[in-house]
Protein backbone atom coordinates (compact mmCIF):
# COMPACT_ATOMS: atom_id res chain seq x y z
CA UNK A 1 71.72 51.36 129.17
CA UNK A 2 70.06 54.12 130.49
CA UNK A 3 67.14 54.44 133.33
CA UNK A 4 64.22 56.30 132.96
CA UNK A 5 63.63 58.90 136.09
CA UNK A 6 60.50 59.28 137.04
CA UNK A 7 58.41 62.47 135.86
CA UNK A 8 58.03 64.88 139.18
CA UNK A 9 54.54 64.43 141.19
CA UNK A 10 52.61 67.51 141.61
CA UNK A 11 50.80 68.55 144.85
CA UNK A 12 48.32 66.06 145.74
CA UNK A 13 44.95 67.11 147.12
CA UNK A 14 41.77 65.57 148.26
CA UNK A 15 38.53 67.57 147.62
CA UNK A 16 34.85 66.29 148.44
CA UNK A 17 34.79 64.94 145.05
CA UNK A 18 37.87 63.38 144.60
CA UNK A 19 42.19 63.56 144.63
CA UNK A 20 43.63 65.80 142.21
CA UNK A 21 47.38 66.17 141.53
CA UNK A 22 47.65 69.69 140.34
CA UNK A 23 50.64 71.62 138.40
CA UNK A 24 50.86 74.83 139.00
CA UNK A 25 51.71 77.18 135.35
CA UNK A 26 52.99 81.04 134.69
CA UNK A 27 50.22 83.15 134.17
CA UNK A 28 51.81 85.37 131.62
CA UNK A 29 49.94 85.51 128.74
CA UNK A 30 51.93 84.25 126.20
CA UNK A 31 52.01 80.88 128.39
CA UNK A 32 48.01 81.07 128.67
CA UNK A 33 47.59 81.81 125.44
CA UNK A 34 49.56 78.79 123.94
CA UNK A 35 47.86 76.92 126.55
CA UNK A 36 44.33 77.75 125.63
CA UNK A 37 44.80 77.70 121.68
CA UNK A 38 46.32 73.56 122.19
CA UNK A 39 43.21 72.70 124.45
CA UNK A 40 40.95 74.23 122.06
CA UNK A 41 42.37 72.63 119.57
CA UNK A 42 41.40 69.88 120.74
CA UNK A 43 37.49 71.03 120.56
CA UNK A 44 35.81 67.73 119.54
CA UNK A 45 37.36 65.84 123.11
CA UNK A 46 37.06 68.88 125.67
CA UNK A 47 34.37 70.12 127.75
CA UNK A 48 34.61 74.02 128.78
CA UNK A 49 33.02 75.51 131.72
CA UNK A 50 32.37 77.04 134.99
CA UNK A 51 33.66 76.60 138.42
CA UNK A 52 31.95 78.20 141.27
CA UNK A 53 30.56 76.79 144.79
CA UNK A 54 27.56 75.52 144.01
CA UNK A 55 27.49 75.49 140.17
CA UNK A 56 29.98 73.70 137.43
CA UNK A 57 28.98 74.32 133.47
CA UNK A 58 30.47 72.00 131.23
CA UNK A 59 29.39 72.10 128.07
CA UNK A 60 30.39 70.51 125.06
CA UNK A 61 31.58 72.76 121.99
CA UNK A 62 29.60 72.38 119.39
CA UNK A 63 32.47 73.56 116.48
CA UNK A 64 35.88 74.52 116.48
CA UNK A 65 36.39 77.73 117.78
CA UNK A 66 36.96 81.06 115.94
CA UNK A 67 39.90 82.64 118.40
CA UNK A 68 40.86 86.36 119.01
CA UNK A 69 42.57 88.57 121.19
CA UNK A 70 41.50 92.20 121.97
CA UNK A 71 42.76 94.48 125.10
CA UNK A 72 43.79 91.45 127.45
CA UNK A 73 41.07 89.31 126.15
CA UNK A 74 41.12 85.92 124.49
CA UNK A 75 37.74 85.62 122.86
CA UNK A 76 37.15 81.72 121.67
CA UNK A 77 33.87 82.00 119.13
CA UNK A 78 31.77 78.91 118.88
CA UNK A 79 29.04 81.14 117.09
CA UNK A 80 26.28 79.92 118.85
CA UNK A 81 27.99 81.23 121.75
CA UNK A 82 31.56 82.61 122.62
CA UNK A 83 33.65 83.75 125.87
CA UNK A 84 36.19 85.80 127.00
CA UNK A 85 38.73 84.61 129.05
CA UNK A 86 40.75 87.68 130.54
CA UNK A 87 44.68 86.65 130.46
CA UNK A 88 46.58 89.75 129.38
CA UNK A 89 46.38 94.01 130.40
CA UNK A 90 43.29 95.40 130.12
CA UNK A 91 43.85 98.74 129.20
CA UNK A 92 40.24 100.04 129.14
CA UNK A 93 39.25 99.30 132.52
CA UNK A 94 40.56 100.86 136.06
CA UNK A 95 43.95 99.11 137.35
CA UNK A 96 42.26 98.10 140.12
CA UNK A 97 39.12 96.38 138.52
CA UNK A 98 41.64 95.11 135.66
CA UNK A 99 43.96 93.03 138.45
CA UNK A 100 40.42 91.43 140.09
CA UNK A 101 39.81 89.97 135.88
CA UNK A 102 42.98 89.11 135.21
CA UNK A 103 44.14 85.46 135.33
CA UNK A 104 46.04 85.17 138.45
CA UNK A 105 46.86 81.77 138.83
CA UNK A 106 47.08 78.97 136.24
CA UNK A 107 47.66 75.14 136.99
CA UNK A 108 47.13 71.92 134.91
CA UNK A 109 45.34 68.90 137.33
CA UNK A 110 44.22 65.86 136.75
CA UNK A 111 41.86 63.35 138.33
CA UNK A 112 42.97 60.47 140.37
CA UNK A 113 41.47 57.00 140.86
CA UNK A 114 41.52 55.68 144.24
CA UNK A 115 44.84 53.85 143.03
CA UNK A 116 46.01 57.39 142.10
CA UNK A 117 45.83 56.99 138.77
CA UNK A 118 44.56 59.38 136.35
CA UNK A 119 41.31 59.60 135.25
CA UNK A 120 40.99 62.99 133.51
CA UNK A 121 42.94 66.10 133.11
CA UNK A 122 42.20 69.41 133.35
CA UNK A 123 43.74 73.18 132.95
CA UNK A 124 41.87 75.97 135.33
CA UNK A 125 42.13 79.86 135.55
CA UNK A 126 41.59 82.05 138.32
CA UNK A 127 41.31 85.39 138.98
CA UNK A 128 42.74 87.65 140.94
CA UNK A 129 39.34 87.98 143.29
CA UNK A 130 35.61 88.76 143.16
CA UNK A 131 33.88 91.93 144.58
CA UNK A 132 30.71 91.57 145.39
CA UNK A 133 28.96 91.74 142.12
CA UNK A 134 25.33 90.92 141.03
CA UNK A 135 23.58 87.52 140.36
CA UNK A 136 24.53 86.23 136.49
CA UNK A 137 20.66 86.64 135.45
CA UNK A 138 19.62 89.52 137.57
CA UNK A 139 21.19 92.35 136.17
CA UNK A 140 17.83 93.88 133.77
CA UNK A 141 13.69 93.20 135.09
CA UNK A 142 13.42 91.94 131.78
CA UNK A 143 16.15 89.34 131.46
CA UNK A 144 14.60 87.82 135.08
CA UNK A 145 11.03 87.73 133.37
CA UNK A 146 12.36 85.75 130.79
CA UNK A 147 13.90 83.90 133.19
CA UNK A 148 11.10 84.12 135.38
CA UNK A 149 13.16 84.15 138.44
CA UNK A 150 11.61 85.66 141.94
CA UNK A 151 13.74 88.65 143.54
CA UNK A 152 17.60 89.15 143.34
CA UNK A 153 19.38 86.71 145.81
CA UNK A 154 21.64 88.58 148.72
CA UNK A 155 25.30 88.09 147.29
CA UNK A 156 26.99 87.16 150.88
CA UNK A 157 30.17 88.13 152.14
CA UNK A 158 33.46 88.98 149.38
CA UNK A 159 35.53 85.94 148.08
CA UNK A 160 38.31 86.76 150.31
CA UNK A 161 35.84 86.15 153.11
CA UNK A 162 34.61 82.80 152.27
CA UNK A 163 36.73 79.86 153.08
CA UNK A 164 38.52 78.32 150.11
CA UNK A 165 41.41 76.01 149.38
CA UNK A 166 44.44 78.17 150.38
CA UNK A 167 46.11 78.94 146.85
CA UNK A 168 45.14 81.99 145.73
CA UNK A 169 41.90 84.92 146.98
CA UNK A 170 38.63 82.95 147.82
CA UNK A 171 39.98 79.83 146.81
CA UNK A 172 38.50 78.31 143.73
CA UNK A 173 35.98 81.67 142.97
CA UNK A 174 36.34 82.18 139.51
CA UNK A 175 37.77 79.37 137.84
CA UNK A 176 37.61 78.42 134.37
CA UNK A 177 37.96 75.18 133.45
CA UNK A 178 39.16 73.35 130.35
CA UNK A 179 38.25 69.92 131.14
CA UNK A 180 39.79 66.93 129.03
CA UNK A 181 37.14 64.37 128.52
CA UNK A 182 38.44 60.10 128.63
């Protein structure tokens, strides 16, 4: 008769929102890649969005994906809309503005119910860092027209300024999240 050993715990943290038990991953973009193409396969049951401090997208794809890779970049094509999720060398930007894009750290989580069991799971990206850049919708008068927002918002201080939560530049700036619906 043989016992079954328990599957290792990952790091446990508590976050306003909740306890997550996260997994850390390779970022090497074979790994990513394989990663990505299983959760999108998945399309139908997963909920893809943004993670930044004050805002989290997560929107529901509306088909499968179309998927391609071009100079670092997975592109996943919903045709209605699409993104690019930078996990590879870009060769056509500078080194330096190619590191801050590139996936930096990878890690698989999941949600934990106050008996710490799961809830969810989830796979995020981040990158290596964010310069200061420019507000999502205020890059063109027209586009903030449309939008009919007021003036340009002051961007604040870099990421590596702001406190985050201790694994990785800025913390949780930049993350892309895969989230697994139950």
């Amino acid at each position: 008769m043989t016992t079954a050993k328990p599957l290792p715990r990952g790091e446990i943290i508590q976050q306003l929102d909740g306890t997550y038990e996260l997994f850390p991953l390779p970022t090497d973009e074979e790994i990513l890649s394989g990663i990505l193409r299983d959760c999108l396969a998945e399309w139908e049951r997963i909920r893809i969005g943004l993670l930044i401090p004050g805002a989290v997208w997560e929107i529901k794809p509306p088909r499968e994906p179309r998927i391609g890779y071009l100079d670092g970049y997975l592109t996943v094509d919903f045709q209605e809309w699409h993104l690019h999720l930078c996990i590879g060398d870009s060769r056509s930007s500078p080194p330096e503005v190619a590191q801050l894009r590139r996936a930096a750290r990878a890690e698989l989580y999941r949600r934990l119910n106050p008996d710490h069991q799961p809830t969810s799971w989830g796979f995020r990206l981040f990158n290596g860092g964010r310069p200061p850049a420019q507000p999502p919708l205020g890059r063109t008068p027209e586009l903030r027209r449309k939008a009919r927002l007021g003036p340009p918002l002051p961007m604040g201080p870099p990421a590596s300024e702001i406190p985050g939560d201790g694994r990785g530049p800025g913390g949780p700036l930049g993350a892309g999240v895969l989230a697994w619906v139950t």
